[in-house]
N, C-alpha and C. Protein backbone atom coordinates (compact mmCIF):
# COMPACT_ATOMS: atom_id res chain seq x y z
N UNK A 1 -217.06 114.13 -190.19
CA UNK A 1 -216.24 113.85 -191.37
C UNK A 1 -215.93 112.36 -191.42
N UNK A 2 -216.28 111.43 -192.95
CA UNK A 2 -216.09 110.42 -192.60
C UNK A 2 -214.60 109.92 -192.56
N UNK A 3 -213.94 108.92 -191.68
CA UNK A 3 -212.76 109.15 -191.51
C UNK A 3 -212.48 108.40 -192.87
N UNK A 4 -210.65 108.42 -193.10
CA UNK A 4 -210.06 108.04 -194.25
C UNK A 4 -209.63 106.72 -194.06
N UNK A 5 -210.27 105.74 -194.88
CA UNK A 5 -209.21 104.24 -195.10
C UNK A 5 -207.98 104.20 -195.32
N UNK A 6 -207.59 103.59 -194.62
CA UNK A 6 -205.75 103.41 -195.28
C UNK A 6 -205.96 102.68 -196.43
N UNK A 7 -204.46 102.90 -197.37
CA UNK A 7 -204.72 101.70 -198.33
C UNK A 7 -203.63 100.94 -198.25
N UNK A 8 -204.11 100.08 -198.65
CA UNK A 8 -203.41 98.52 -198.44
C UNK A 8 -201.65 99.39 -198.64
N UNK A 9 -200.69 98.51 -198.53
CA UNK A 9 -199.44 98.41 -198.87
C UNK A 9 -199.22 98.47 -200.11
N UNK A 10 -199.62 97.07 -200.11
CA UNK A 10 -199.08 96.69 -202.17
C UNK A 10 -199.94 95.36 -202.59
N UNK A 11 -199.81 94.75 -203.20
CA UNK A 11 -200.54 93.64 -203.79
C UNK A 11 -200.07 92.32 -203.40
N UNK A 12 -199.09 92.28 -202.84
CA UNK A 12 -198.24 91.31 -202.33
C UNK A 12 -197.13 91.40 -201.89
N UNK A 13 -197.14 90.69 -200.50
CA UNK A 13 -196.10 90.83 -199.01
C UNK A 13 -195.16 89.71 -199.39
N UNK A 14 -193.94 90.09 -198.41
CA UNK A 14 -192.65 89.58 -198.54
C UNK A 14 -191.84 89.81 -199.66
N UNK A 15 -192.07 90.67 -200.40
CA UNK A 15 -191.19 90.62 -201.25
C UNK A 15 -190.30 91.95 -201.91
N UNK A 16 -190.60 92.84 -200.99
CA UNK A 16 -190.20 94.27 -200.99
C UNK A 16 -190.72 95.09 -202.74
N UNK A 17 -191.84 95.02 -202.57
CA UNK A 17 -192.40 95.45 -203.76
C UNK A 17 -192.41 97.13 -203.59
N UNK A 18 -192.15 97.73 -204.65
CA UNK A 18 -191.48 98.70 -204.85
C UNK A 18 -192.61 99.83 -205.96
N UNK A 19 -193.60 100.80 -205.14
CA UNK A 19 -194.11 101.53 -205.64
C UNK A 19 -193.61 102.74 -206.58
N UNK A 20 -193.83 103.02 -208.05
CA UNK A 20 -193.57 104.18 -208.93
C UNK A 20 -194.47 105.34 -209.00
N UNK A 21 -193.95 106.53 -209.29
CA UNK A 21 -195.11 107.43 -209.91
C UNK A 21 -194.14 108.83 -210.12
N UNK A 22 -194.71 109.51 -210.64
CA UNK A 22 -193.70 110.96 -211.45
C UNK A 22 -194.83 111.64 -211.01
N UNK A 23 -194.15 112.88 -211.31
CA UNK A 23 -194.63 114.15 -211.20
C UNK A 23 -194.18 115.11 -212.38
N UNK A 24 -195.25 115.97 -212.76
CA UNK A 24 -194.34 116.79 -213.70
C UNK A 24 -194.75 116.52 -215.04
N UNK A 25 -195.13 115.44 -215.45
CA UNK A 25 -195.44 115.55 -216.63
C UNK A 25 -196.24 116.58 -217.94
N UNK A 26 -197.15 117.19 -217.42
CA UNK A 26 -197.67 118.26 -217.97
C UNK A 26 -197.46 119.38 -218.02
N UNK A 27 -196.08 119.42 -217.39
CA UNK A 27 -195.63 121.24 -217.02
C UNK A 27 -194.91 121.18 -218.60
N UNK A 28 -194.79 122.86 -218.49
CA UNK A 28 -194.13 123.61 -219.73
C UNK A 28 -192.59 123.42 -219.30
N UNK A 29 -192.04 123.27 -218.08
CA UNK A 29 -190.58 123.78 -217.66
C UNK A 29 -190.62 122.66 -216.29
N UNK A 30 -189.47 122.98 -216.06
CA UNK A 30 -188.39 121.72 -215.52
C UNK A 30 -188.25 120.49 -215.71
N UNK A 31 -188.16 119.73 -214.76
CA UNK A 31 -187.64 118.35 -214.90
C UNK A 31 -188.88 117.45 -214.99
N UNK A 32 -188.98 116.15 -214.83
CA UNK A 32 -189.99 115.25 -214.71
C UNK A 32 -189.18 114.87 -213.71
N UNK A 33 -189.72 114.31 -212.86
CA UNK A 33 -189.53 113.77 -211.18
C UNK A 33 -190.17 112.71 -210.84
N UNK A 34 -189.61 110.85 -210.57
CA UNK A 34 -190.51 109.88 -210.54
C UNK A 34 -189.46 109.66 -209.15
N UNK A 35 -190.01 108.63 -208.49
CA UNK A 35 -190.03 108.52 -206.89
C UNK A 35 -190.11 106.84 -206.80
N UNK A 36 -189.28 106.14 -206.52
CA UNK A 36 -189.76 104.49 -206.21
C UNK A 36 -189.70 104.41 -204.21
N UNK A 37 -190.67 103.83 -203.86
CA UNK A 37 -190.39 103.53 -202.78
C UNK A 37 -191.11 102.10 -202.32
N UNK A 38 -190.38 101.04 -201.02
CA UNK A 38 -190.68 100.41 -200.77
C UNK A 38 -190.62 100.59 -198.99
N UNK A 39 -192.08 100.33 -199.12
CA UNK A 39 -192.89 99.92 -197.29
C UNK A 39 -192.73 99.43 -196.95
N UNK A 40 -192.48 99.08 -195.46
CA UNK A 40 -192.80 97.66 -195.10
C UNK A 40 -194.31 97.15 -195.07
N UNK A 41 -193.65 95.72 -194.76
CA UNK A 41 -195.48 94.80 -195.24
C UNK A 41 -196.16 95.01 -193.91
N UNK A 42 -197.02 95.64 -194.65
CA UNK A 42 -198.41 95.71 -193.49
C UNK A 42 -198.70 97.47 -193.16
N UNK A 43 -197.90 98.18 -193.60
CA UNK A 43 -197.22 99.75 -193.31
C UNK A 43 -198.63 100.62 -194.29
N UNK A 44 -198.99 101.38 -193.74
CA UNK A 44 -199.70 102.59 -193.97
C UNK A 44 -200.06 103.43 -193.05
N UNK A 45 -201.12 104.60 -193.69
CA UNK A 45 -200.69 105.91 -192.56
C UNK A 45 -201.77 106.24 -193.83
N UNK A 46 -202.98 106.93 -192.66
CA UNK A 46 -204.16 107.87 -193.75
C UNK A 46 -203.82 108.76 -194.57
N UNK A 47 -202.33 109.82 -194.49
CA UNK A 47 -202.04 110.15 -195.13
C UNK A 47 -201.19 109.96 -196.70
N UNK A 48 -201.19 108.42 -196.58
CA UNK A 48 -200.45 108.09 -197.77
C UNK A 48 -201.57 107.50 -198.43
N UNK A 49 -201.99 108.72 -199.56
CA UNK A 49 -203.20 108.95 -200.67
C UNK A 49 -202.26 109.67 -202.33
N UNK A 50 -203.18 109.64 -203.22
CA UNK A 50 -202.39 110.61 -204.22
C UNK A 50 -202.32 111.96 -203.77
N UNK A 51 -200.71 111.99 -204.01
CA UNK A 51 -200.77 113.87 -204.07
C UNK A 51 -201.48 114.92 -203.76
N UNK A 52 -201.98 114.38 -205.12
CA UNK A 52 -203.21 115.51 -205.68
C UNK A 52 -204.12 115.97 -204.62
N UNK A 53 -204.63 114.84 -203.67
CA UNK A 53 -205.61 115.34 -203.17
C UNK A 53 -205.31 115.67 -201.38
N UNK A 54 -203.83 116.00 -201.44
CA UNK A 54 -203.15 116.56 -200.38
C UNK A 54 -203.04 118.23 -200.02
N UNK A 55 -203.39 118.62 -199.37
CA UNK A 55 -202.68 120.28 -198.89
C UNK A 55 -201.12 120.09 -198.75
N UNK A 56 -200.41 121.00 -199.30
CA UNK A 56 -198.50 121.27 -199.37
C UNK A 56 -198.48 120.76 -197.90
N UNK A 57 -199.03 121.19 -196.98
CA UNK A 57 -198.93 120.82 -195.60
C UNK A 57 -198.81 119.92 -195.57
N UNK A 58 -199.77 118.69 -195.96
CA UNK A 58 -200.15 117.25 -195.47
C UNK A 58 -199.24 116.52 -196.55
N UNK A 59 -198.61 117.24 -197.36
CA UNK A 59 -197.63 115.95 -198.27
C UNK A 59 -196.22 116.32 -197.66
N UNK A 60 -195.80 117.71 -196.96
CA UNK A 60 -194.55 117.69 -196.46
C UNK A 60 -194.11 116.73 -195.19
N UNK A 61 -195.70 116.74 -194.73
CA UNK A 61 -196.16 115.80 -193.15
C UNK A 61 -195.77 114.46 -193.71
N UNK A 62 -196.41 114.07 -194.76
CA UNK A 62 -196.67 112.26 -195.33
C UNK A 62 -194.81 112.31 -195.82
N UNK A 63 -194.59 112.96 -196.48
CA UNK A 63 -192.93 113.02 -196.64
C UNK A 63 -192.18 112.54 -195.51
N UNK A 64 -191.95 113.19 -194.40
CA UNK A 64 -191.08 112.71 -193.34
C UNK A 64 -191.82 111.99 -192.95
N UNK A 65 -193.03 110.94 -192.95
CA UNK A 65 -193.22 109.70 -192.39
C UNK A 65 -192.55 109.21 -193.44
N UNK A 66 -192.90 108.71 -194.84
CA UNK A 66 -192.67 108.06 -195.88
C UNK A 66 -190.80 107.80 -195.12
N UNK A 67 -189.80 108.62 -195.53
CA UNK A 67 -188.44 108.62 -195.44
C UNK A 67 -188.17 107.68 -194.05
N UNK A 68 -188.80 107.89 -193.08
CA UNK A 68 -189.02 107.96 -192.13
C UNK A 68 -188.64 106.03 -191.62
N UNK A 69 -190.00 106.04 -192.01
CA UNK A 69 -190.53 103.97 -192.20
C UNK A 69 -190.13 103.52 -193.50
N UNK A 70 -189.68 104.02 -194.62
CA UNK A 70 -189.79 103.10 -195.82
C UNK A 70 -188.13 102.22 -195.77
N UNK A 71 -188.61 101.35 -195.92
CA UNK A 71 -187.81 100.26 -196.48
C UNK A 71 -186.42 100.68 -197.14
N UNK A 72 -187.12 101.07 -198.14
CA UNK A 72 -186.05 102.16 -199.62
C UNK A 72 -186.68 103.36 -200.04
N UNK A 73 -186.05 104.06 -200.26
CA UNK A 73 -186.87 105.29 -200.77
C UNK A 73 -185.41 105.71 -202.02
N UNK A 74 -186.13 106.45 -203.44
CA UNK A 74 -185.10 107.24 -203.99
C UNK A 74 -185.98 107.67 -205.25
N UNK A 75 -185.14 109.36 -205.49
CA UNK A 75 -186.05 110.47 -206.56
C UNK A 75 -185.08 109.27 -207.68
N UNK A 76 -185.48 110.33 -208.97
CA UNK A 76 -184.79 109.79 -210.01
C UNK A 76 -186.01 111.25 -211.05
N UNK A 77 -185.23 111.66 -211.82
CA UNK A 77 -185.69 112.81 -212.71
C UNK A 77 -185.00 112.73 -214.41
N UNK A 78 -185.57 113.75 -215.21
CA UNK A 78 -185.33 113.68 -216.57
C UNK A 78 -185.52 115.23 -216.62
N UNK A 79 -183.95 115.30 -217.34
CA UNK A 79 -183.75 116.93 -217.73
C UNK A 79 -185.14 117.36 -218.55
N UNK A 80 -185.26 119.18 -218.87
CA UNK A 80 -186.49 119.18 -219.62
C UNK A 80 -185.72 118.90 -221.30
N UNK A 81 -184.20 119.13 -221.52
CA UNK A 81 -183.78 118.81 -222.93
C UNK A 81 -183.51 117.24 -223.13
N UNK A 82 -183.51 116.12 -221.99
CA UNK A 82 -183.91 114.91 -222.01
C UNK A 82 -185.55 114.49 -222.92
N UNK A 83 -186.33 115.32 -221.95
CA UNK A 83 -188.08 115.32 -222.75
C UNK A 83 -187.95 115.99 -224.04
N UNK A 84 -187.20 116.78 -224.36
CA UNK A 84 -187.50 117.37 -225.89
C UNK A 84 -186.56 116.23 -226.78
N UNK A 85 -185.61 115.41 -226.24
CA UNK A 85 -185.04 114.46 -226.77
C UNK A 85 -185.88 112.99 -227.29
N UNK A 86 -186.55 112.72 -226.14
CA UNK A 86 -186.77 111.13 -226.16
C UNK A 86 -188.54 111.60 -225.88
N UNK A 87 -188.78 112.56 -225.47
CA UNK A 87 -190.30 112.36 -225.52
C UNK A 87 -190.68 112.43 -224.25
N UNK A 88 -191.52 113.14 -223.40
CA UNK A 88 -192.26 113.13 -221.92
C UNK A 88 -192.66 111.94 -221.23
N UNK A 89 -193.11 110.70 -222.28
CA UNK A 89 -193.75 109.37 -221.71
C UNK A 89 -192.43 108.68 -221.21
N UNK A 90 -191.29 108.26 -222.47
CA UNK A 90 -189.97 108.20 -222.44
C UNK A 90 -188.94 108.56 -221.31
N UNK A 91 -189.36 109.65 -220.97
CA UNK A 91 -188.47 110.55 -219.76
C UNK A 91 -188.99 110.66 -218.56
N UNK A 92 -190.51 110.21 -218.62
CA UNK A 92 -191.55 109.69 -217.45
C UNK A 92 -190.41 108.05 -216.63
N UNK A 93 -190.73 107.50 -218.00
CA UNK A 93 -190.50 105.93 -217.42
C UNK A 93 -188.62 105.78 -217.07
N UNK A 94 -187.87 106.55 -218.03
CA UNK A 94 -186.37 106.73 -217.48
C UNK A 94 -186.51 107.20 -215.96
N UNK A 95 -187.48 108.20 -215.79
CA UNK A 95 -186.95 108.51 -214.04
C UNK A 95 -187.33 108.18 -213.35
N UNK A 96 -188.36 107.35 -213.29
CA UNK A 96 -188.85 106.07 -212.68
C UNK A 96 -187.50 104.95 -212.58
N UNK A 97 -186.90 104.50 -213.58
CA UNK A 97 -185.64 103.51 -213.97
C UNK A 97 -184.59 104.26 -212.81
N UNK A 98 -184.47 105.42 -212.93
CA UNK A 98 -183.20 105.87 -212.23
C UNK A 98 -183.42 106.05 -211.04
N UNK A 99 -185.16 106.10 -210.39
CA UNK A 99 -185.35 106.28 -209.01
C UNK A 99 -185.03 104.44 -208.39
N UNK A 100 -185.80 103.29 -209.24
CA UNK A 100 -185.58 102.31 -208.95
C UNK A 100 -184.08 101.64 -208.45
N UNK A 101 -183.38 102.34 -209.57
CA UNK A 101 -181.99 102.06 -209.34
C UNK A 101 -181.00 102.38 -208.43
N UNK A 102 -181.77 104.13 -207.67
CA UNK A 102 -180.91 104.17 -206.71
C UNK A 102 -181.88 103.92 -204.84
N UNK A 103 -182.70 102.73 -205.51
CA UNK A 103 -183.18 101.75 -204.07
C UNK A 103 -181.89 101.55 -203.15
N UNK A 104 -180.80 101.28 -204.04
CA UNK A 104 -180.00 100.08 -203.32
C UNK A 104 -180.50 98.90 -202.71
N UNK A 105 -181.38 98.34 -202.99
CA UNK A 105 -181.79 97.19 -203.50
C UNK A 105 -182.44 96.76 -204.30
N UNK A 106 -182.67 95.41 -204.40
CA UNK A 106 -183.47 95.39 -205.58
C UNK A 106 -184.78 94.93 -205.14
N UNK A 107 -185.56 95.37 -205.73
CA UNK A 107 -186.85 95.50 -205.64
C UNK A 107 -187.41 93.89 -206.24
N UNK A 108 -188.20 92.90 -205.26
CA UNK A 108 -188.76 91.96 -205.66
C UNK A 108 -190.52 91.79 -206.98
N UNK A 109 -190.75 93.13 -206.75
CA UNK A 109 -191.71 93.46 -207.73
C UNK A 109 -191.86 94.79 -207.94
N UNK A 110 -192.42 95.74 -209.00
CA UNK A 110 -193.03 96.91 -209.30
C UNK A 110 -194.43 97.50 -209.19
N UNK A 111 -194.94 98.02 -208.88
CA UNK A 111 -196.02 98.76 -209.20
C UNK A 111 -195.97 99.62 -209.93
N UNK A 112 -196.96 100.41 -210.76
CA UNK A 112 -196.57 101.54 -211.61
C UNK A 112 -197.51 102.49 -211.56
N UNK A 113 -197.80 103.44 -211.31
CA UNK A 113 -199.11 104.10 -211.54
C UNK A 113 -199.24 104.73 -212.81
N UNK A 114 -200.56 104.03 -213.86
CA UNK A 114 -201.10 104.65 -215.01
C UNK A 114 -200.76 103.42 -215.68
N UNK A 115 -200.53 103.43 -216.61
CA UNK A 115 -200.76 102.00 -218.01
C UNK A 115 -199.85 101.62 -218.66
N UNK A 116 -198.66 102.82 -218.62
CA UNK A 116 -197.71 102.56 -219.42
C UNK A 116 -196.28 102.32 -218.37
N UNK A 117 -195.21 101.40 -219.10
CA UNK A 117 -194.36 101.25 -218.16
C UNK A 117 -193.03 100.32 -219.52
N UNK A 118 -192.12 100.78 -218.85
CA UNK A 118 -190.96 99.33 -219.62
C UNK A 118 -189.97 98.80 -218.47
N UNK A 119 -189.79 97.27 -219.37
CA UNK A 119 -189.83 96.50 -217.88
C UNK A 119 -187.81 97.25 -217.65
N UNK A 120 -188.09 97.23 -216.21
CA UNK A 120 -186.69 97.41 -215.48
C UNK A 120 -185.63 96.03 -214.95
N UNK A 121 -184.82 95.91 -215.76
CA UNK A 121 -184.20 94.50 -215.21
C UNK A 121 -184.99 93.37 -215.71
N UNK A 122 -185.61 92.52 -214.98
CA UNK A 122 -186.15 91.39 -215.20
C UNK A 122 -186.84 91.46 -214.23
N UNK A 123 -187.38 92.30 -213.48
CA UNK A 123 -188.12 92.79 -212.35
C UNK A 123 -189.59 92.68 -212.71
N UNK A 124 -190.22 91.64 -212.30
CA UNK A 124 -192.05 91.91 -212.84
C UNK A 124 -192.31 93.11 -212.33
N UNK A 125 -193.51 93.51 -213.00
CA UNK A 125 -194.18 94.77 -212.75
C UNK A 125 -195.56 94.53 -213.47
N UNK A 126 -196.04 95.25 -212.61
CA UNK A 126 -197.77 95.64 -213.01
C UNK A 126 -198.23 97.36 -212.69
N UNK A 127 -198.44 97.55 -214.22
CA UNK A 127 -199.12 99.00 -213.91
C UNK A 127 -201.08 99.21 -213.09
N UNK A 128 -200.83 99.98 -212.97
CA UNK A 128 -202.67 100.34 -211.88
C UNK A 128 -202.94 101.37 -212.46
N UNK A 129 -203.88 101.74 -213.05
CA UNK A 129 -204.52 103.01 -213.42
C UNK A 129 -205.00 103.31 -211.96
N UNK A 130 -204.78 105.03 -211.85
CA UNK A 130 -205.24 105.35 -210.21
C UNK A 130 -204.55 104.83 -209.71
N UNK A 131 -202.69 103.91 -209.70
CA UNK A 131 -202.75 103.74 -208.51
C UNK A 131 -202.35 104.27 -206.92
N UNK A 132 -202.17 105.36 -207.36
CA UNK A 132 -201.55 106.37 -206.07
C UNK A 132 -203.00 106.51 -205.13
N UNK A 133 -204.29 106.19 -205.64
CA UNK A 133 -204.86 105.91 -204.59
C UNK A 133 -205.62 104.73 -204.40
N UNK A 134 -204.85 103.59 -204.94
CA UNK A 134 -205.12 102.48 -204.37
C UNK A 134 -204.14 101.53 -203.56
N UNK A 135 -202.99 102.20 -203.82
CA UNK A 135 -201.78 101.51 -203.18
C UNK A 135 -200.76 102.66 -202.26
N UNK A 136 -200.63 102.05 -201.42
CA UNK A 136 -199.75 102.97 -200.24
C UNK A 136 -198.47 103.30 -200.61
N UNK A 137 -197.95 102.60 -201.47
CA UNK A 137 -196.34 102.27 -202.03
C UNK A 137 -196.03 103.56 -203.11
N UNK A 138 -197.49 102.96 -203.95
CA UNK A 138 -197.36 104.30 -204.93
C UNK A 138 -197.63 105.37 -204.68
N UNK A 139 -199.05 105.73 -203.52
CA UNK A 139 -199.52 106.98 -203.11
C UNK A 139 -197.92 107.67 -202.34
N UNK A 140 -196.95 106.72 -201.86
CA UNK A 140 -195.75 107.41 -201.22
C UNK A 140 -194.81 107.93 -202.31
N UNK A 141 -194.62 107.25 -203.20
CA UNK A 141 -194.28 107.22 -204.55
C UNK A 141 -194.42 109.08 -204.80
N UNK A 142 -195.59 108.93 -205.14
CA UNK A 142 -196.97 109.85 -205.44
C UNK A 142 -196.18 111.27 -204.60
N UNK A 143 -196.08 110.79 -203.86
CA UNK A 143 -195.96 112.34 -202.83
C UNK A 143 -194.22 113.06 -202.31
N UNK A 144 -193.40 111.66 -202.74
CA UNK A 144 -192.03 111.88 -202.85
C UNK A 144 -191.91 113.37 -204.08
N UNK A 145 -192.00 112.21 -205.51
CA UNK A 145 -191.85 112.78 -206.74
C UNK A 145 -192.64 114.55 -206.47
N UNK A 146 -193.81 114.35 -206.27
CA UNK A 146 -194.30 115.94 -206.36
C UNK A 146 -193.76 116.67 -205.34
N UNK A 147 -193.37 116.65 -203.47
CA UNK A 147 -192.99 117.16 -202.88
C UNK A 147 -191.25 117.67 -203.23
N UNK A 148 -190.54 116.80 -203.73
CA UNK A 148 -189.24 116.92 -204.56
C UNK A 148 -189.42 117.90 -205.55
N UNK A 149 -190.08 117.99 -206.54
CA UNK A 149 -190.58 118.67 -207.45
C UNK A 149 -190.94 120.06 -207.55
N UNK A 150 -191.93 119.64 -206.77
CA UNK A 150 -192.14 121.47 -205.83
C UNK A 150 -190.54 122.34 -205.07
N UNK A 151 -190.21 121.58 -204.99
CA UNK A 151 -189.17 121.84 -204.30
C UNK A 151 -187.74 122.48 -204.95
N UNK A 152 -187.81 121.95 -206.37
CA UNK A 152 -186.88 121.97 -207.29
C UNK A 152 -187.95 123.50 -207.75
N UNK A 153 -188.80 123.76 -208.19
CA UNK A 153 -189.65 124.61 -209.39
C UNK A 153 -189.56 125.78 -208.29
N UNK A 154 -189.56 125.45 -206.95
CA UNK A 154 -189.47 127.10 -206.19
C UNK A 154 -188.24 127.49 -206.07
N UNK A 155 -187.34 126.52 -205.99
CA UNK A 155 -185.76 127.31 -206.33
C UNK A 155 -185.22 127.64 -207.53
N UNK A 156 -185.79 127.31 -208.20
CA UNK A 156 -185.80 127.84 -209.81
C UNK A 156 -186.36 129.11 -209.52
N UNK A 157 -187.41 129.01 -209.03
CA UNK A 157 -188.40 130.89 -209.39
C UNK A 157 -187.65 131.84 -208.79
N UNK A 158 -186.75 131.47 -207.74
CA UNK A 158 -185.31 132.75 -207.11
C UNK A 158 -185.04 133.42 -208.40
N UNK A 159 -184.46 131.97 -209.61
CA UNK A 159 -183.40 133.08 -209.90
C UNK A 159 -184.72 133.14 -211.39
N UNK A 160 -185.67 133.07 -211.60
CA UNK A 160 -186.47 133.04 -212.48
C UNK A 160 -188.10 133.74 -212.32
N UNK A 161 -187.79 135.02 -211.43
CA UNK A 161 -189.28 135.66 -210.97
C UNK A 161 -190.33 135.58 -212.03
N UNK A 162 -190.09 136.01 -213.42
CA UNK A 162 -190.68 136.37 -214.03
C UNK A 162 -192.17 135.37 -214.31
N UNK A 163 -191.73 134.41 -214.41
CA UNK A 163 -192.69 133.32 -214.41
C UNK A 163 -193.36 132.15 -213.75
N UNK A 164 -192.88 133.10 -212.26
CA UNK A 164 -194.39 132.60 -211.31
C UNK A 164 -194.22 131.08 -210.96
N UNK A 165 -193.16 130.86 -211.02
CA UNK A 165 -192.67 128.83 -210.82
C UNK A 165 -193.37 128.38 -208.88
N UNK A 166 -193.25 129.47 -208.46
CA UNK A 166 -193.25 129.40 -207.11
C UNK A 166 -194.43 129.08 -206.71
N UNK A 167 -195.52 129.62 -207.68
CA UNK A 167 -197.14 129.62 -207.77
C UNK A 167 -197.31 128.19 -208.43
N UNK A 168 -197.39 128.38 -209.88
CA UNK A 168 -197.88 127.51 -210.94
C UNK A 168 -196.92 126.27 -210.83
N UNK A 169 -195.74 125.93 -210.32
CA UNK A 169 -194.62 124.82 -210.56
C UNK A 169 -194.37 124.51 -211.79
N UNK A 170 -194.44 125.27 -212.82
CA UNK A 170 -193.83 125.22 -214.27
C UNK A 170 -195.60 124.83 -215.23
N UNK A 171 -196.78 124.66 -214.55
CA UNK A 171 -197.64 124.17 -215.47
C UNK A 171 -198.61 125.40 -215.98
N UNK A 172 -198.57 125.14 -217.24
CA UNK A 172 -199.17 125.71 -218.23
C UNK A 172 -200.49 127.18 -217.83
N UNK A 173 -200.25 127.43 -216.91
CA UNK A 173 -201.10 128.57 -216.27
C UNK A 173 -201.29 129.56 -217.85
N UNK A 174 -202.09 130.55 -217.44
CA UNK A 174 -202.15 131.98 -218.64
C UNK A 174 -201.22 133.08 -218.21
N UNK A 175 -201.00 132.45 -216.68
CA UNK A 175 -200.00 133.61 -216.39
C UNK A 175 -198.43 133.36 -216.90
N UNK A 176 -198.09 132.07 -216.65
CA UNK A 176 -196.79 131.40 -217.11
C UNK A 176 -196.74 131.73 -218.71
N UNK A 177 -197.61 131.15 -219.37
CA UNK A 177 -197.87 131.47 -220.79
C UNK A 177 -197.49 132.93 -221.18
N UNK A 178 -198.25 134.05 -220.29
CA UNK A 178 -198.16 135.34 -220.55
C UNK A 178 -196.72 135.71 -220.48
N UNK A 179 -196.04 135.06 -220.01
CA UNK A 179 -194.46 135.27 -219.02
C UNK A 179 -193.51 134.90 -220.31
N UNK A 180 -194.37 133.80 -220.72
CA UNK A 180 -193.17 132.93 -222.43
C UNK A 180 -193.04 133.96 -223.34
N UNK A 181 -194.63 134.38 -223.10
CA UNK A 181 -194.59 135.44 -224.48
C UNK A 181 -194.01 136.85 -224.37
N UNK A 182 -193.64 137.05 -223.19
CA UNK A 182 -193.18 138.62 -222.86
C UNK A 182 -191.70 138.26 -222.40
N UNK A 183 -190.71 137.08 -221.70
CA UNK A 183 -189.75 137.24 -221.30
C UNK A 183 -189.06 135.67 -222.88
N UNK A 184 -189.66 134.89 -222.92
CA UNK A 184 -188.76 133.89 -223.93
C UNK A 184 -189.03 132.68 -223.13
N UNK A 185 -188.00 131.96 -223.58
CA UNK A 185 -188.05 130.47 -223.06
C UNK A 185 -186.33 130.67 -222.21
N UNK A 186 -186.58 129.89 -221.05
CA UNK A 186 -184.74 129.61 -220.30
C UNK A 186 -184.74 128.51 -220.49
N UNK A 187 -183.35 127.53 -219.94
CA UNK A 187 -183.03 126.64 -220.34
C UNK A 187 -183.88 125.89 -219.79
N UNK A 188 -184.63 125.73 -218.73
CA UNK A 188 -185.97 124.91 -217.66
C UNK A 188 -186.75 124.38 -218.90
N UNK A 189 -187.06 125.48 -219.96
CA UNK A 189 -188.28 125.13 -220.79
C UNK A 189 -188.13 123.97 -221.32
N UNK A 190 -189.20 123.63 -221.87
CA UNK A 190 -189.25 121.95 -222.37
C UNK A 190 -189.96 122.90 -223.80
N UNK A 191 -189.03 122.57 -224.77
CA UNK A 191 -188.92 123.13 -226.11
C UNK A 191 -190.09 122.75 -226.91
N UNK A 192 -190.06 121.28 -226.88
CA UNK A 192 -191.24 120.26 -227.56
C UNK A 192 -192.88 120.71 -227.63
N UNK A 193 -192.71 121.17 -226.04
CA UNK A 193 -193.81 121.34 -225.79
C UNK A 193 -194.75 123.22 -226.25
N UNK A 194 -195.85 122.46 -226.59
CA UNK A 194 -196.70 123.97 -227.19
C UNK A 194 -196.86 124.82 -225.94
N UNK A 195 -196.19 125.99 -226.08
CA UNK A 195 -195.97 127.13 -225.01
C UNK A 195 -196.66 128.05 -224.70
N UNK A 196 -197.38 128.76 -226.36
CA UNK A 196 -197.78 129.43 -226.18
C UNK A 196 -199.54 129.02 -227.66
């Protein structure tokens, strides 16, 4: 198996640059969940990659390193009647803003993963398409927001069996769908969005 590259930190050292990324965006129900964290310079670990291409195992593992070594770490989220308010992209980049904010410090630069972003403070920033797997900051980012996330959508499915949160994490499955159309929408649902 060929082994895994680390990836770099960030784009530039000394200055406590401060990786973004959400989770959640495409689900029918709960929150949106964005994650800022800052590494130290020079800091990686094979497991800090995007999410996505993690086993639940290996992002709960990369989790308690991330908390562990990071610099700063903090969630920051957007109700789902926030997204039916201001819009999913909107409520993307607010919980990104509110994860940044509760750094307790301030962050000498941003990263962003994907294209879109609004500036925080007077804080430069540069978005990366892909960048949760080109940057260690964001791939931690990356794995905060979704491990948080997951985390929130299975304690929801306690008191919410009917629709399988525990499985699907609120996204658009045929089974979740089947669940809208036979039990309704709860307050989790994100209204805006086409359900069924």
């Amino acid at each position: 198996m060929k082994p895994i590259t680390p990836l770099p930190t960030s784009r530039e050292s000394g200055i406590n640059e401060a990786g973004c990324d959400e989770a959640g965006r495409g689900c029918l129900a709960g929150p949106v969940v964005a994650a800022a964290v800052i590494l130290p310079d020079g800091f990686t670990h094979p497991l800090l990659r995007d999410s996505k291409k993690l086993t639940e195992a290996q992002r709960l593992e990369a989790r308690a390193i991330i908390e562990a070594n990071a610099v700063a770490w903090a969630i920051g989220m957007c109700s789902p009647l926030e997204i039916d308010q201001i819009n999913i992209l909107n409520a993307s980049i607010r919980a990104m803003h509110r994860a940044l904010r509760g750094l307790g410090l301030r962050p000498g630069a941003i990263v962003v993963d994907g294209n879109r972003f609004k500036p925080f403070d007077d804080v430069p920033y540069t978005t990366v398409v892909k960048g949760d797997n080109t940057f260690a900051n964001i791939a931690a980012a990356s794995i905060l927001a979704k491990t948080e996330r997951d985390s929130i959508m299975t304690q929801l499915a306690a008191q919410f069996p009917e629709y399988g949160w525990e499985q699907n994490k609120g996204y658009p499955t045929v089974a979740h769908r089947a669940a809208i159309a036979t039990y309704g929408f709860t307050d989790h649902h994100r209204r805006s969005f086409r359900a069924l």
